[in-house]
C-alpha atoms as a PDB file:
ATOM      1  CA  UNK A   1       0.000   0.000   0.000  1.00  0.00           C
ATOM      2  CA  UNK A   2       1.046   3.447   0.075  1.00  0.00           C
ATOM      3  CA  UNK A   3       0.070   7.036   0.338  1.00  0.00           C
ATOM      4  CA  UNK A   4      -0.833   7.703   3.697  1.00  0.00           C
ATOM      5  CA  UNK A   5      -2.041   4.583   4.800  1.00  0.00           C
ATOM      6  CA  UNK A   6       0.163   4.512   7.926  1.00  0.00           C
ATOM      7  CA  UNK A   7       2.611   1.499   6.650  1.00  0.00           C
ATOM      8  CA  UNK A   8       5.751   3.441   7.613  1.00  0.00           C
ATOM      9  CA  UNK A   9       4.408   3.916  10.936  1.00  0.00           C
ATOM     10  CA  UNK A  10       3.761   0.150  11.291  1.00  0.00           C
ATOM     11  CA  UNK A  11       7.223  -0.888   9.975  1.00  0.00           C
ATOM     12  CA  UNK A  12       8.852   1.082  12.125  1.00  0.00           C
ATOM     13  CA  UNK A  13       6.829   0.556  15.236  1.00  0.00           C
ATOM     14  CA  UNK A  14       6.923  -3.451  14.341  1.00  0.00           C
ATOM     15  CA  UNK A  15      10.749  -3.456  14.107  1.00  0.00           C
ATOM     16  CA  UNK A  16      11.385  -1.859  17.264  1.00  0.00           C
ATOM     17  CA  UNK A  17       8.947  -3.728  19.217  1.00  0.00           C
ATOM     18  CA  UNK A  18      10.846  -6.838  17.707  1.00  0.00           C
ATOM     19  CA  UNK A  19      14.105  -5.489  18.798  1.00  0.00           C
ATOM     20  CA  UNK A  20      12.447  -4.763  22.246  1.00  0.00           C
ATOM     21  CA  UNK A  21      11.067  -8.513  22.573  1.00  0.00           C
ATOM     22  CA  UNK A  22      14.038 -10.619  21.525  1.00  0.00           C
ATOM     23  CA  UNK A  23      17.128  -8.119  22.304  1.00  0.00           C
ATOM     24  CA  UNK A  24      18.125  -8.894  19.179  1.00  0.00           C
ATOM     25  CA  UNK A  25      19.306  -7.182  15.869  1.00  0.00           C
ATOM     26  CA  UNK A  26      16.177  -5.902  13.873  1.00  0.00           C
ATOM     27  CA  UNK A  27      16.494  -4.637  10.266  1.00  0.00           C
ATOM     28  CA  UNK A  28      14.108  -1.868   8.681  1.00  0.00           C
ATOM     29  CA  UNK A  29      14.480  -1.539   5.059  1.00  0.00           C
ATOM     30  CA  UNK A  30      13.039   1.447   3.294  1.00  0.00           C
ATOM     31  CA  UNK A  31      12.186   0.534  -0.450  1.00  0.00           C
ATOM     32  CA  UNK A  32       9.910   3.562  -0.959  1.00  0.00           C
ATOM     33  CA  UNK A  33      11.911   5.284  -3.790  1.00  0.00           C
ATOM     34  CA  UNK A  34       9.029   8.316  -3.698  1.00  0.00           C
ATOM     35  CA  UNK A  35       9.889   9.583  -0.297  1.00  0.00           C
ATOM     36  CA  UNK A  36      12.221   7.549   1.807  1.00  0.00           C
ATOM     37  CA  UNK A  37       9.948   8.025   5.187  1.00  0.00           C
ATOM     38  CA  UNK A  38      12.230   5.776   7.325  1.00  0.00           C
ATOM     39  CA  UNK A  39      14.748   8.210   7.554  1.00  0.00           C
ATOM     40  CA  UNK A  40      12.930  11.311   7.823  1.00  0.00           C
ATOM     41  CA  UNK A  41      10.701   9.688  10.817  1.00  0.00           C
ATOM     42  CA  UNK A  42      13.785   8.633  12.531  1.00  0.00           C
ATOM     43  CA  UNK A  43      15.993  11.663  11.317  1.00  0.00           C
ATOM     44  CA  UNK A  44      19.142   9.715   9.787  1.00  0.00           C
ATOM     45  CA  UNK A  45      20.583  10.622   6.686  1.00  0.00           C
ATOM     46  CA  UNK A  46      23.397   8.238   5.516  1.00  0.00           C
ATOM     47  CA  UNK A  47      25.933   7.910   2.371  1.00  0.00           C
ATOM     48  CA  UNK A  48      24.952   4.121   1.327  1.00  0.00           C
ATOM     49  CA  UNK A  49      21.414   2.706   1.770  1.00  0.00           C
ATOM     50  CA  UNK A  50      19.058  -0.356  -0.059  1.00  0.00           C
ATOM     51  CA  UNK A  51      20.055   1.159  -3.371  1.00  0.00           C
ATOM     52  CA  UNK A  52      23.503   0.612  -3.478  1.00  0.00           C
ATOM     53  CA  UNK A  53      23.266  -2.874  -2.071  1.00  0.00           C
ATOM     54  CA  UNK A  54      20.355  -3.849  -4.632  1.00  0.00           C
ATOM     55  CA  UNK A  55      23.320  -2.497  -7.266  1.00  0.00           C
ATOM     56  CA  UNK A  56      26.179  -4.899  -6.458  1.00  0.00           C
ATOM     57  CA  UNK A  57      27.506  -7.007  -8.843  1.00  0.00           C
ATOM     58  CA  UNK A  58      29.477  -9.191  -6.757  1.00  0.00           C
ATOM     59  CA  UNK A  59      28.703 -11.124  -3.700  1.00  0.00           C
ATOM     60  CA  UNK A  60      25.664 -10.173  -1.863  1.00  0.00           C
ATOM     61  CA  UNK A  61      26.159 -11.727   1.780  1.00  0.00           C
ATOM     62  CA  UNK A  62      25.844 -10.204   5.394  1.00  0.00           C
ATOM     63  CA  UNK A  63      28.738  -8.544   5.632  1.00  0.00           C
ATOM     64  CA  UNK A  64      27.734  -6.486   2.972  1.00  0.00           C
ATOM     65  CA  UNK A  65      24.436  -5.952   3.970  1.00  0.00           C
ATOM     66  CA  UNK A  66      26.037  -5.129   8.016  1.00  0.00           C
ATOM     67  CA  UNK A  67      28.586  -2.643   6.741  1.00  0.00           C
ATOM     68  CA  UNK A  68      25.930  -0.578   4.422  1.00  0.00           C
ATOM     69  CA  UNK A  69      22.859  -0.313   6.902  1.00  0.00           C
ATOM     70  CA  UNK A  70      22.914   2.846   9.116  1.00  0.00           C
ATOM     71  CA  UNK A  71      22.916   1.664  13.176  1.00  0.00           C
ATOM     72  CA  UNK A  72      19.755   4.091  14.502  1.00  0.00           C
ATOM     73  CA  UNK A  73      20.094   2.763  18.009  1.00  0.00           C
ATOM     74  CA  UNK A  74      21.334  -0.586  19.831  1.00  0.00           C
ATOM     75  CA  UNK A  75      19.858  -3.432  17.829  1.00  0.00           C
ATOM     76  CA  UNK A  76      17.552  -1.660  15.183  1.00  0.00           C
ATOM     77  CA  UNK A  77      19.702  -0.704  11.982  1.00  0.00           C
ATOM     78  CA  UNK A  78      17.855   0.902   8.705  1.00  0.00           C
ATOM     79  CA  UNK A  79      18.920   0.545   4.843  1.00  0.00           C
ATOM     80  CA  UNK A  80      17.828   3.370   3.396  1.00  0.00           C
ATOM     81  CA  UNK A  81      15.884   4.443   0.462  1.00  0.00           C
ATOM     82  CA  UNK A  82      17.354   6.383  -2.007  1.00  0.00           C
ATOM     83  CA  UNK A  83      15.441   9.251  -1.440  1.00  0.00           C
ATOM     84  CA  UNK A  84      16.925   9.589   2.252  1.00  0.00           C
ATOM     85  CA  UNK A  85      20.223   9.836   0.867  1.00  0.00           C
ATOM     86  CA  UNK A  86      21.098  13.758   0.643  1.00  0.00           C
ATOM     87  CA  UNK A  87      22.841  14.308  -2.762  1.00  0.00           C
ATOM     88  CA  UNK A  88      21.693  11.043  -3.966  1.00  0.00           C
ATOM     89  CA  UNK A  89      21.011  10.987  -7.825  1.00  0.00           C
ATOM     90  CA  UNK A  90      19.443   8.100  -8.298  1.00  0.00           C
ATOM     91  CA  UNK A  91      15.833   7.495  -6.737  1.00  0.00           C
ATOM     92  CA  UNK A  92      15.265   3.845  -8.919  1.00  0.00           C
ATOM     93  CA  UNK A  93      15.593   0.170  -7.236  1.00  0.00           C
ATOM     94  CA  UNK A  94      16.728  -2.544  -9.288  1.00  0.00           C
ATOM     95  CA  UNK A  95      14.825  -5.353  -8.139  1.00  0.00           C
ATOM     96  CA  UNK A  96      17.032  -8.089  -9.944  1.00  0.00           C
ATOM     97  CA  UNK A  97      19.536  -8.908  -6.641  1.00  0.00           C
ATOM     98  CA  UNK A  98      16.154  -8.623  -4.361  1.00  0.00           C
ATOM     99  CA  UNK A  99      15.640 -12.033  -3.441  1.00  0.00           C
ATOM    100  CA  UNK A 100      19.619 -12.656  -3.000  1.00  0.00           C
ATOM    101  CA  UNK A 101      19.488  -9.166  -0.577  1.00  0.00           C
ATOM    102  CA  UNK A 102      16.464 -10.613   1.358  1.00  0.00           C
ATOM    103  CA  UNK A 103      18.218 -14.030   1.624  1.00  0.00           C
ATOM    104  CA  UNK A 104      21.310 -12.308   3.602  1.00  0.00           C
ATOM    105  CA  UNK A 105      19.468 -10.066   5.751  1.00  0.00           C
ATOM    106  CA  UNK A 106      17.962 -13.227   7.103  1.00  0.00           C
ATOM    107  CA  UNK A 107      21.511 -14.344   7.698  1.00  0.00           C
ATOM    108  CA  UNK A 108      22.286 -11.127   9.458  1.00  0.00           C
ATOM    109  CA  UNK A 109      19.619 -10.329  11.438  1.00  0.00           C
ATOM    110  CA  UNK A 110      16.856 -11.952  13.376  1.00  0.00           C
ATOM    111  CA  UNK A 111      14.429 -10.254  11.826  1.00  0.00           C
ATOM    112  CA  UNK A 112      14.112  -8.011   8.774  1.00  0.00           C
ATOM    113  CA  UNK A 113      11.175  -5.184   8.553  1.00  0.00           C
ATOM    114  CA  UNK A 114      10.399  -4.156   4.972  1.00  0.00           C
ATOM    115  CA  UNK A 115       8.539  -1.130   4.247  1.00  0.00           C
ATOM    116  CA  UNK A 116       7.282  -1.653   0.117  1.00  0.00           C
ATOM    117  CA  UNK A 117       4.550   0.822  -0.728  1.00  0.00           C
ATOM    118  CA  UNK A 118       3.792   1.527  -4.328  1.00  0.00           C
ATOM    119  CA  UNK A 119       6.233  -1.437  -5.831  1.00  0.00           C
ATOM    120  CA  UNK A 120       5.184  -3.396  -8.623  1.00  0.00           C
ATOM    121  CA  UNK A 121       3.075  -6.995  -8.197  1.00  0.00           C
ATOM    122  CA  UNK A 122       6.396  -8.475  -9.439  1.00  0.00           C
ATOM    123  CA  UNK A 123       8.258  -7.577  -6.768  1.00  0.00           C
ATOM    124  CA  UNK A 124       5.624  -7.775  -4.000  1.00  0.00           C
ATOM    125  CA  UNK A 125       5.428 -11.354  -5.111  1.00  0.00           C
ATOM    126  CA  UNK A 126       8.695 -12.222  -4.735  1.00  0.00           C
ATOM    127  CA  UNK A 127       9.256 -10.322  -1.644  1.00  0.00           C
ATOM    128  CA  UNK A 128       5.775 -12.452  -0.104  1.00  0.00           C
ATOM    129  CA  UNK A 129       7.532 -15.528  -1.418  1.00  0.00           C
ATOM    130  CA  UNK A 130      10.882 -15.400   0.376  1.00  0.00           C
ATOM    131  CA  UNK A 131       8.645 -13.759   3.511  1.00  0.00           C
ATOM    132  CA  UNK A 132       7.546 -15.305   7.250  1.00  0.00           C
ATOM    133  CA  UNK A 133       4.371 -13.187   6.424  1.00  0.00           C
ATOM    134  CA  UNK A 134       3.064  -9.956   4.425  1.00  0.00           C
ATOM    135  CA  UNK A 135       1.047  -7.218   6.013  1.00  0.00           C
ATOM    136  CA  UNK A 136      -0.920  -5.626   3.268  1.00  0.00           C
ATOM    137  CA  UNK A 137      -1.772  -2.363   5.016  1.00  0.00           C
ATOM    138  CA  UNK A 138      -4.694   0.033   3.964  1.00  0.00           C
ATOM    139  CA  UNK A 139      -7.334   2.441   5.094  1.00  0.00           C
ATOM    140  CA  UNK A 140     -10.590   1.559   5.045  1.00  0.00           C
ATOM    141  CA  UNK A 141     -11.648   3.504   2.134  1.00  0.00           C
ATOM    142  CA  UNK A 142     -13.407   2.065  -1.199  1.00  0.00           C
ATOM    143  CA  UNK A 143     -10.006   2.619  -3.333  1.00  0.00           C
ATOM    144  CA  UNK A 144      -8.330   1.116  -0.437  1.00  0.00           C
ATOM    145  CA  UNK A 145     -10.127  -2.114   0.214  1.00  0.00           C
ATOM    146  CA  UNK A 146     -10.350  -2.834  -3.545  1.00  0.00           C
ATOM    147  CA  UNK A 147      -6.552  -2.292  -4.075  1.00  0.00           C
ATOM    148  CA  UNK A 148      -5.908  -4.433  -0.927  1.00  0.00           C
ATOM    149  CA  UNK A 149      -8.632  -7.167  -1.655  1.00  0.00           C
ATOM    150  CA  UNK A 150      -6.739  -7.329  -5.402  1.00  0.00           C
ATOM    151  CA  UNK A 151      -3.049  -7.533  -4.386  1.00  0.00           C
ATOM    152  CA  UNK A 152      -4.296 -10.392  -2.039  1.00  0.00           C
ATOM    153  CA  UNK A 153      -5.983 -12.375  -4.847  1.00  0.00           C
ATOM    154  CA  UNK A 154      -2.879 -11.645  -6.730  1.00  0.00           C
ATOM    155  CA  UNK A 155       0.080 -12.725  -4.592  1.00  0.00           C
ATOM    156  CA  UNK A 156      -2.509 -16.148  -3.830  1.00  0.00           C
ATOM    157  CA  UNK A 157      -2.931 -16.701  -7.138  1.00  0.00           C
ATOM    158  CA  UNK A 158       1.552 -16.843  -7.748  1.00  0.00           C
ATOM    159  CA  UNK A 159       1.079 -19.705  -4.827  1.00  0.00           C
ATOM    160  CA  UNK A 160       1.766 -17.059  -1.408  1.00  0.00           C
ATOM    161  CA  UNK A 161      -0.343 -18.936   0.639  1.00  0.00           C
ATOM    162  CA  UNK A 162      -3.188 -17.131   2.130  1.00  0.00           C
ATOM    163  CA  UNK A 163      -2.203 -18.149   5.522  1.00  0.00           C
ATOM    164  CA  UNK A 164       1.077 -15.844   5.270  1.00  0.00           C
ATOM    165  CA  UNK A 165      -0.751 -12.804   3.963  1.00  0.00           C
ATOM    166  CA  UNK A 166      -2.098 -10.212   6.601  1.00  0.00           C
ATOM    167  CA  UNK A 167      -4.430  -7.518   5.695  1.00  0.00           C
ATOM    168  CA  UNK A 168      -4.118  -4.773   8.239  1.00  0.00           C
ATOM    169  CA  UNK A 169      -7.210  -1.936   8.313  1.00  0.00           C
ATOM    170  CA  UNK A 170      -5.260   1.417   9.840  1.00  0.00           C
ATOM    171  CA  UNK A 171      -5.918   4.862  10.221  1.00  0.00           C
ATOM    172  CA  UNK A 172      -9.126   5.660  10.884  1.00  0.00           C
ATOM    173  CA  UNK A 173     -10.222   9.252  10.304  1.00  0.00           C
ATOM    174  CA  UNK A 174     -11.956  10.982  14.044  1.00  0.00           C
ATOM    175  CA  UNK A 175     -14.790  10.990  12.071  1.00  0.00           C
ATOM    176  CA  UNK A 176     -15.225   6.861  11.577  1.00  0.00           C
ATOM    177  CA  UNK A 177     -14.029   5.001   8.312  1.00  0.00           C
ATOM    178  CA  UNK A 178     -15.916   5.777   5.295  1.00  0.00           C
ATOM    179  CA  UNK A 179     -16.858   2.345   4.991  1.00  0.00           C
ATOM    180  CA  UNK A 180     -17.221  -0.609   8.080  1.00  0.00           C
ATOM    181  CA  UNK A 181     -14.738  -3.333   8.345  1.00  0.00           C
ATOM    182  CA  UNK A 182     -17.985  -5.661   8.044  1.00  0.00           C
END
């Protein structure tokens, strides 16, 4: 999802209560290329972020995913978007190294927290595929549920099993959802 849905929020809030619970290293990785949230919320700014690891043409392994993510605070560390990187140039991912990137976070952290609003179904699938679970956040709005209720049928219908995919209603307006979670 994306667009002020609240996703960012949730990543960040669900890494760090992660970190909290096991005392162990959490990763956050910021993949929105529009506006790079992560770092703004948490007011880093860094030289090297999710951009320049997705770019490596060599060996994609922890060590290179521990030396390029930005330590925030003990045991939460953040790869940033390109669009949190002052003087960056570039603000496009390429996806190609994504499932070799995911594959050695999990070998250097306990847990990795991916925030992915507005990326294409290919890439949501393949991040739901090599995933514990996906939280397919969205406000309960008409455009919202619809976009929501498709990406759902989508990423079952490329074998994610439903079981593993969590839609998550957020941000209600003070003045009640304009539609009912019924």
């Amino acid at each position: 999802a994306g667009g002020g849905c609240g996703a960012t929020t949730i990543t960040l809030n669900l890494a760090n209560e992660l970190r909290l619970m096991s005392s162990e290293p959490v990763l956050t990785i910021d993949l929105d290329t529009c506006y790079g949230t992560v770092s703004n919320y948490l007011g880093i700014t860094g030289k090297y972020g999710i951009a320049d690891v997705l770019e490596r043409k060599g060996l994609i392994d922890k060590h290179l995913i521990e030396s390029s993510a930005y330590n925030y605070e003990e045991n939460f560390y953040v790869l940033i978007s390109p669009a949190g990187i002052k003087d960056s140039n570039s603000r496009l991912l390429r996806y190609e190294n994504l499932t070799k990137v995911v594959e050695a976070c999990k070998k250097a952290f306990r847990y990795t927290v991916i925030d992915a609003p507005r990326v294409a179904q290919s890439v949501a699938t393949d991040l739901a595929a090599v995933s514990k679970f996906t939280l397919i956040v969205f406000q309960l709005t008409v455009k919202d549920v619809k976009c929501a209720r498709s990406l759902i049928s989508f990423l079952c219908e490329r074998g994610i099993p439903p079981g593993r995919i969590i839609p998550l209603a957020n941000r209600v307006k003070r003045q009640g959802p304009q539609i009912r979670l019924e």
